[in-house]
PDB file of N, CA and C in Angstrom:
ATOM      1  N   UNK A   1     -13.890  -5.507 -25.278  1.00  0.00           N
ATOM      2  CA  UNK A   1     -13.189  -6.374 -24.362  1.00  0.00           C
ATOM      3  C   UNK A   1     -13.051  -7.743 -25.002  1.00  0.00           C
ATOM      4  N   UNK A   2     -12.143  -8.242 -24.938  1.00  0.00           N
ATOM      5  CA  UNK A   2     -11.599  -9.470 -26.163  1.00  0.00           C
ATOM      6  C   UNK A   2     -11.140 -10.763 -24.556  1.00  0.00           C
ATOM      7  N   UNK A   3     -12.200 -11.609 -24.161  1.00  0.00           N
ATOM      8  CA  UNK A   3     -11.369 -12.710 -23.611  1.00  0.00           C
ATOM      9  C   UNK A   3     -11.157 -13.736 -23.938  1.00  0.00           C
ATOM     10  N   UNK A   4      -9.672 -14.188 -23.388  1.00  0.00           N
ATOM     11  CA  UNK A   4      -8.520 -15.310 -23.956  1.00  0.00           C
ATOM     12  C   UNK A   4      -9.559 -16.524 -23.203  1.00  0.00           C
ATOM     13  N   UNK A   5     -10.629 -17.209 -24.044  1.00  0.00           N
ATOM     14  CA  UNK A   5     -10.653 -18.565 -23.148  1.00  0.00           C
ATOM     15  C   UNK A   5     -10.207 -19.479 -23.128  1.00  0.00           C
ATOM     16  N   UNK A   6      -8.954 -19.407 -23.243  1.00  0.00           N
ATOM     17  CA  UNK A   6      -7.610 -20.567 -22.863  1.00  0.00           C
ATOM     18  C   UNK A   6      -7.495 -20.234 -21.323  1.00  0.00           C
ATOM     19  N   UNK A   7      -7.751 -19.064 -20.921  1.00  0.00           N
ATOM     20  CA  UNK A   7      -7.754 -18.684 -19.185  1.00  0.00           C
ATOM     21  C   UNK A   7      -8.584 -19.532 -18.570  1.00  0.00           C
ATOM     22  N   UNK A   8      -9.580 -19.702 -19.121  1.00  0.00           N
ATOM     23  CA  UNK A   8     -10.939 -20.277 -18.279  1.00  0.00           C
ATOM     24  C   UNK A   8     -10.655 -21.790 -17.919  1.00  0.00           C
ATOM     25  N   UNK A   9     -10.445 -21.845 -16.516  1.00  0.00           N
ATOM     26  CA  UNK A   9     -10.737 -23.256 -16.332  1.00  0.00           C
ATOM     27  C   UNK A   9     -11.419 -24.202 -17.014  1.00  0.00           C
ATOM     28  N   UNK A  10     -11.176 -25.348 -17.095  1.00  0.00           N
ATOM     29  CA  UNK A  10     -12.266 -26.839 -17.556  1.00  0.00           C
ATOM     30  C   UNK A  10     -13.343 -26.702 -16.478  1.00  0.00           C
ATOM     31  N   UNK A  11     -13.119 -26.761 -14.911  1.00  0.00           N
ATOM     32  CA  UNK A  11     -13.872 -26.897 -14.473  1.00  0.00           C
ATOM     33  C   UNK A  11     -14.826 -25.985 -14.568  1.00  0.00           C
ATOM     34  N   UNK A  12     -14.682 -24.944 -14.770  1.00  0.00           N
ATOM     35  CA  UNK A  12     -15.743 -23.239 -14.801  1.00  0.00           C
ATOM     36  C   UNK A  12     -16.450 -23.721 -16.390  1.00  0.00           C
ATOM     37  N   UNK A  13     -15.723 -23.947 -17.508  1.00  0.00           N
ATOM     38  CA  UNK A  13     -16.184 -24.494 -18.873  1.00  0.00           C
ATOM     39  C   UNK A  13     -17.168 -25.527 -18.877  1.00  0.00           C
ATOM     40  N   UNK A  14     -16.967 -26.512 -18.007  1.00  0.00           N
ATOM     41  CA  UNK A  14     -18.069 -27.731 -18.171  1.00  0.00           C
ATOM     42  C   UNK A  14     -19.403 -27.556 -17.229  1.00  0.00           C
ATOM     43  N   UNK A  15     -19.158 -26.069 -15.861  1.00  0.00           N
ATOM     44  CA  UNK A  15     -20.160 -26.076 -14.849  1.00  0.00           C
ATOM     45  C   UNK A  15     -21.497 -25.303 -16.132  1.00  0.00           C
ATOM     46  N   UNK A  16     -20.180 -24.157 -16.493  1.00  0.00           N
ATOM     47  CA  UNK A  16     -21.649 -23.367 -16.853  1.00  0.00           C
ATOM     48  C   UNK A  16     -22.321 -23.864 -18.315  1.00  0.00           C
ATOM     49  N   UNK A  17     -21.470 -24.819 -19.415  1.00  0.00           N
ATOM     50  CA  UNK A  17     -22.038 -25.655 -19.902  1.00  0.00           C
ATOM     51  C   UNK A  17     -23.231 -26.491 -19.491  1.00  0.00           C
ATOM     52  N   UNK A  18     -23.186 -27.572 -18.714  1.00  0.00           N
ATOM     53  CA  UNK A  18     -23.970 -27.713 -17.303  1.00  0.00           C
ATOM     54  C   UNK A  18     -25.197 -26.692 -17.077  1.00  0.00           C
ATOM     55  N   UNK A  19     -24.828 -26.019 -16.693  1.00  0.00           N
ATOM     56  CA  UNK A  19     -26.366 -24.712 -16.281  1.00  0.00           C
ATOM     57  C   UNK A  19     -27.197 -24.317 -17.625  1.00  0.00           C
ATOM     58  N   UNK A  20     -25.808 -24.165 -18.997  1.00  0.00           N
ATOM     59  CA  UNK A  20     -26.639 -23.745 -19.804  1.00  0.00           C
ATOM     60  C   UNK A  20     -27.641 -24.953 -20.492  1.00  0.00           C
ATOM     61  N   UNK A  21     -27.103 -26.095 -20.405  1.00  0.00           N
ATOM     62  CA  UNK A  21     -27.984 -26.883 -21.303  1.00  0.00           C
ATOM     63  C   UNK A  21     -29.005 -27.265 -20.007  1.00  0.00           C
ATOM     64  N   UNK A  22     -29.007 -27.568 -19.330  1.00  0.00           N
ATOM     65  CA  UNK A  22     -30.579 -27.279 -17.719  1.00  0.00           C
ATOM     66  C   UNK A  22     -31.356 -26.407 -18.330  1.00  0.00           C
ATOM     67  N   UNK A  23     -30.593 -25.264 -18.878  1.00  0.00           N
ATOM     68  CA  UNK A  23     -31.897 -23.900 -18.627  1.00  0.00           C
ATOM     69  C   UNK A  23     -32.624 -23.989 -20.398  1.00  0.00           C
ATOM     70  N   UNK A  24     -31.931 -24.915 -21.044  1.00  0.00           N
ATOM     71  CA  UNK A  24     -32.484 -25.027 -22.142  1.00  0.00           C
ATOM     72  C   UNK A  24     -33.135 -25.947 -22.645  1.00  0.00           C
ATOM     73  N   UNK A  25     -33.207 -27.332 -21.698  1.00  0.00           N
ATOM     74  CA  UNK A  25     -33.785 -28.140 -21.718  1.00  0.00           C
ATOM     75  C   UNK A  25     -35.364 -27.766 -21.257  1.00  0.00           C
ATOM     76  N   UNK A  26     -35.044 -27.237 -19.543  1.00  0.00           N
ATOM     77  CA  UNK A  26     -36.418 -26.683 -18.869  1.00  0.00           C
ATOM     78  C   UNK A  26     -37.033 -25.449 -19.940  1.00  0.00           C
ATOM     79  N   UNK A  27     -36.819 -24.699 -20.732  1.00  0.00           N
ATOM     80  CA  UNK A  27     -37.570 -23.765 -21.607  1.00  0.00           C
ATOM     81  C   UNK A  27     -38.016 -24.599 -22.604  1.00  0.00           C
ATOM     82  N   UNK A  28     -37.160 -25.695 -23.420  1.00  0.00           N
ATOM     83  CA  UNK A  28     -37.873 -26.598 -24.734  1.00  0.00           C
ATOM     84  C   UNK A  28     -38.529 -27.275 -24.055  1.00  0.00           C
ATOM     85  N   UNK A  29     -38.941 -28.101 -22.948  1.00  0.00           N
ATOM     86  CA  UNK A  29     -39.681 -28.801 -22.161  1.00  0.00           C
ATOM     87  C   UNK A  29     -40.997 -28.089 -22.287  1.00  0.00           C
ATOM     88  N   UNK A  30     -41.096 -26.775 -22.085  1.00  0.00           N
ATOM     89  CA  UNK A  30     -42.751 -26.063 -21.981  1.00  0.00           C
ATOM     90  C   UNK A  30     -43.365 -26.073 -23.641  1.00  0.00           C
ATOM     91  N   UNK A  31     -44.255 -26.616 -23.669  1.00  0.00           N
ATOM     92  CA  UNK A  31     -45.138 -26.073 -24.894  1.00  0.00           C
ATOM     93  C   UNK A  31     -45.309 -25.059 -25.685  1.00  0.00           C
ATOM     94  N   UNK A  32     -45.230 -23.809 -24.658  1.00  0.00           N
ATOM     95  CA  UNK A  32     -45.991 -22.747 -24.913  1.00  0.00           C
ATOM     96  C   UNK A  32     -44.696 -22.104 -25.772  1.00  0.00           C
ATOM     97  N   UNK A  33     -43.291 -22.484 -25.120  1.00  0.00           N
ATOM     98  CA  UNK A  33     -41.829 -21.548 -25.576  1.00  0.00           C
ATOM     99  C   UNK A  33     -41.913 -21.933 -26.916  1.00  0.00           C
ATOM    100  N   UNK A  34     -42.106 -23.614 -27.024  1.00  0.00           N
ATOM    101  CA  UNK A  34     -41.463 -24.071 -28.717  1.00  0.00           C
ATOM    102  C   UNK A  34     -42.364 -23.536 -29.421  1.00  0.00           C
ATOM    103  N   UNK A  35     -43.657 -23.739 -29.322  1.00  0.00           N
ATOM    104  CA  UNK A  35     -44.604 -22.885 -30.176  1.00  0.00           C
ATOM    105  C   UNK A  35     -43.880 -21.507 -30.192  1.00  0.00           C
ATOM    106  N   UNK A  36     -43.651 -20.507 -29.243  1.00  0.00           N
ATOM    107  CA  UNK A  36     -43.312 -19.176 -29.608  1.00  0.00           C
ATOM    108  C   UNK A  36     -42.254 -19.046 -30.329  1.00  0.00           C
ATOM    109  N   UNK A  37     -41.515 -19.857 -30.352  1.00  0.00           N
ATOM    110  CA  UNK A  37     -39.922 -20.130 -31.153  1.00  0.00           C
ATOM    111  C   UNK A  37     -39.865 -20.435 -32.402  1.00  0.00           C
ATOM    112  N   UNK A  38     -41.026 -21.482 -32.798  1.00  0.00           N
ATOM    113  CA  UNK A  38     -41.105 -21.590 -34.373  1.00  0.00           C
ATOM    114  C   UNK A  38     -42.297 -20.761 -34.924  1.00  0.00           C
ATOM    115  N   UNK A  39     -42.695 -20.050 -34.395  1.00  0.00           N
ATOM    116  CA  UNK A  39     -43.628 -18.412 -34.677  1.00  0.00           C
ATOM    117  C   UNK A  39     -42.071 -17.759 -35.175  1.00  0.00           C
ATOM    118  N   UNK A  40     -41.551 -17.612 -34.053  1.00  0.00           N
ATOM    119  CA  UNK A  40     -40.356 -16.311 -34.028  1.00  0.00           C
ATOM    120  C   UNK A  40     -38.946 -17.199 -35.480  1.00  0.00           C
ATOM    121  N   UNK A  41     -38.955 -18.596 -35.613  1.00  0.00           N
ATOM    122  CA  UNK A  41     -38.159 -18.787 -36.638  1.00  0.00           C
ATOM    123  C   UNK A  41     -39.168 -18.211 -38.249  1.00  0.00           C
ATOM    124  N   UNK A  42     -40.380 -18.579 -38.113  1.00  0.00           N
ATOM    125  CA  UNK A  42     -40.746 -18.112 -39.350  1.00  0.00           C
ATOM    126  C   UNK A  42     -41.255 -17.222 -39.532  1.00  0.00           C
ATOM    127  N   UNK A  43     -41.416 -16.530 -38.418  1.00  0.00           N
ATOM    128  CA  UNK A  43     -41.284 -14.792 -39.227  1.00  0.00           C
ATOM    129  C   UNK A  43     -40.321 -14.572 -39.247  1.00  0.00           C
ATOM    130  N   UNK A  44     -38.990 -14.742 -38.911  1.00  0.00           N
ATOM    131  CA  UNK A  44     -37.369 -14.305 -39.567  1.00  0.00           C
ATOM    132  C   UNK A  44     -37.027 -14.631 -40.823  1.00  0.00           C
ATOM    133  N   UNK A  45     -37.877 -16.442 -41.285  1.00  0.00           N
ATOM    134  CA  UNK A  45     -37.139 -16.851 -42.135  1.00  0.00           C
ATOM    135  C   UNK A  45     -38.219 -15.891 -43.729  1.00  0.00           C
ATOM    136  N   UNK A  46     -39.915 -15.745 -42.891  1.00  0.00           N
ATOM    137  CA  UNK A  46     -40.082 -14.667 -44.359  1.00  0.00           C
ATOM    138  C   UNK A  46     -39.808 -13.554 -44.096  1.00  0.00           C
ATOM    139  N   UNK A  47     -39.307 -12.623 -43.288  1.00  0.00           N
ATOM    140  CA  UNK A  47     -39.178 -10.869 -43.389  1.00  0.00           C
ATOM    141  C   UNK A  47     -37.924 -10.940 -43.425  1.00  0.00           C
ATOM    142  N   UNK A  48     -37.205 -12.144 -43.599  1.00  0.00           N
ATOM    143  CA  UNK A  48     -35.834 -11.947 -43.542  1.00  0.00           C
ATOM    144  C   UNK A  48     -35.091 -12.390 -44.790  1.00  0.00           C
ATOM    145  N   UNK A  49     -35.261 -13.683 -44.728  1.00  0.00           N
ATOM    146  CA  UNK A  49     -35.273 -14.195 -46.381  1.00  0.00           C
ATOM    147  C   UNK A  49     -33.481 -14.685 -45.920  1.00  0.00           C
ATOM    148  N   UNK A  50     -32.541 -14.079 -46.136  1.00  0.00           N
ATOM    149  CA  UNK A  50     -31.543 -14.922 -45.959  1.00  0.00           C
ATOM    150  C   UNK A  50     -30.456 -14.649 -44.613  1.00  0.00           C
ATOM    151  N   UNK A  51     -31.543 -13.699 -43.576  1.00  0.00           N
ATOM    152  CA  UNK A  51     -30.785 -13.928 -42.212  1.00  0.00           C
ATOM    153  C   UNK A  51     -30.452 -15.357 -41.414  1.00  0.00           C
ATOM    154  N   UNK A  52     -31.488 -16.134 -42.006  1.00  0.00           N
ATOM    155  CA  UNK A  52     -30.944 -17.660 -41.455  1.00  0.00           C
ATOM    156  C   UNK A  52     -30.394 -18.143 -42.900  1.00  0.00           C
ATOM    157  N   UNK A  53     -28.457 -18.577 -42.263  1.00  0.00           N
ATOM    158  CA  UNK A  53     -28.499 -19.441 -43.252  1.00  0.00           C
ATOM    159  C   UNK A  53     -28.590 -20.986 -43.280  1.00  0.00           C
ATOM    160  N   UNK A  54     -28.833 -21.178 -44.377  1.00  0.00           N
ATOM    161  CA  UNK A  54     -29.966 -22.631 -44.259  1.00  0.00           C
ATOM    162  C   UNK A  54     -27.972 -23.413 -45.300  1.00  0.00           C
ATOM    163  N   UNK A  55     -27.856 -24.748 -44.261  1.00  0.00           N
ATOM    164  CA  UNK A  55     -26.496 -25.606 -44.789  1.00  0.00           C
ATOM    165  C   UNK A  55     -27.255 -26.335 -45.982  1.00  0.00           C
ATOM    166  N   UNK A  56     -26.312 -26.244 -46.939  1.00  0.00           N
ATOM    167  CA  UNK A  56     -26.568 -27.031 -48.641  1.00  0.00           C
ATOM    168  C   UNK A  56     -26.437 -28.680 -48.201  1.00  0.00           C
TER     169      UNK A  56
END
């Protein structure tokens, strides 16, 4: 399923923008997530080696 988001309202574009950066603020806000997050970046970046790419 391929959608055109030239359809999507501004207003629908900036709400759920809006919700998404809330729900990502309140998860980096807890301690416990960022710790689990830079666990979960560096075991990708050694069992993975060049799934993250890193900008020159």
């Amino acid at each position: 399923m391929k959608i055109n988001t030239e359809l999507i309202p501004e207003t629908d574009i900036k709400m759920l923008s809006i919700t998404l950066l809330e729900s990502a603020k309140k998860f980096y806000n807890d301690p416990q997530n960022v710790k689990t997050f830079k666990e979960w970046q560096k075991q990708r970046s050694t069992n993975c080696g060049t799934c993250i790419s890193k900008k020159k």
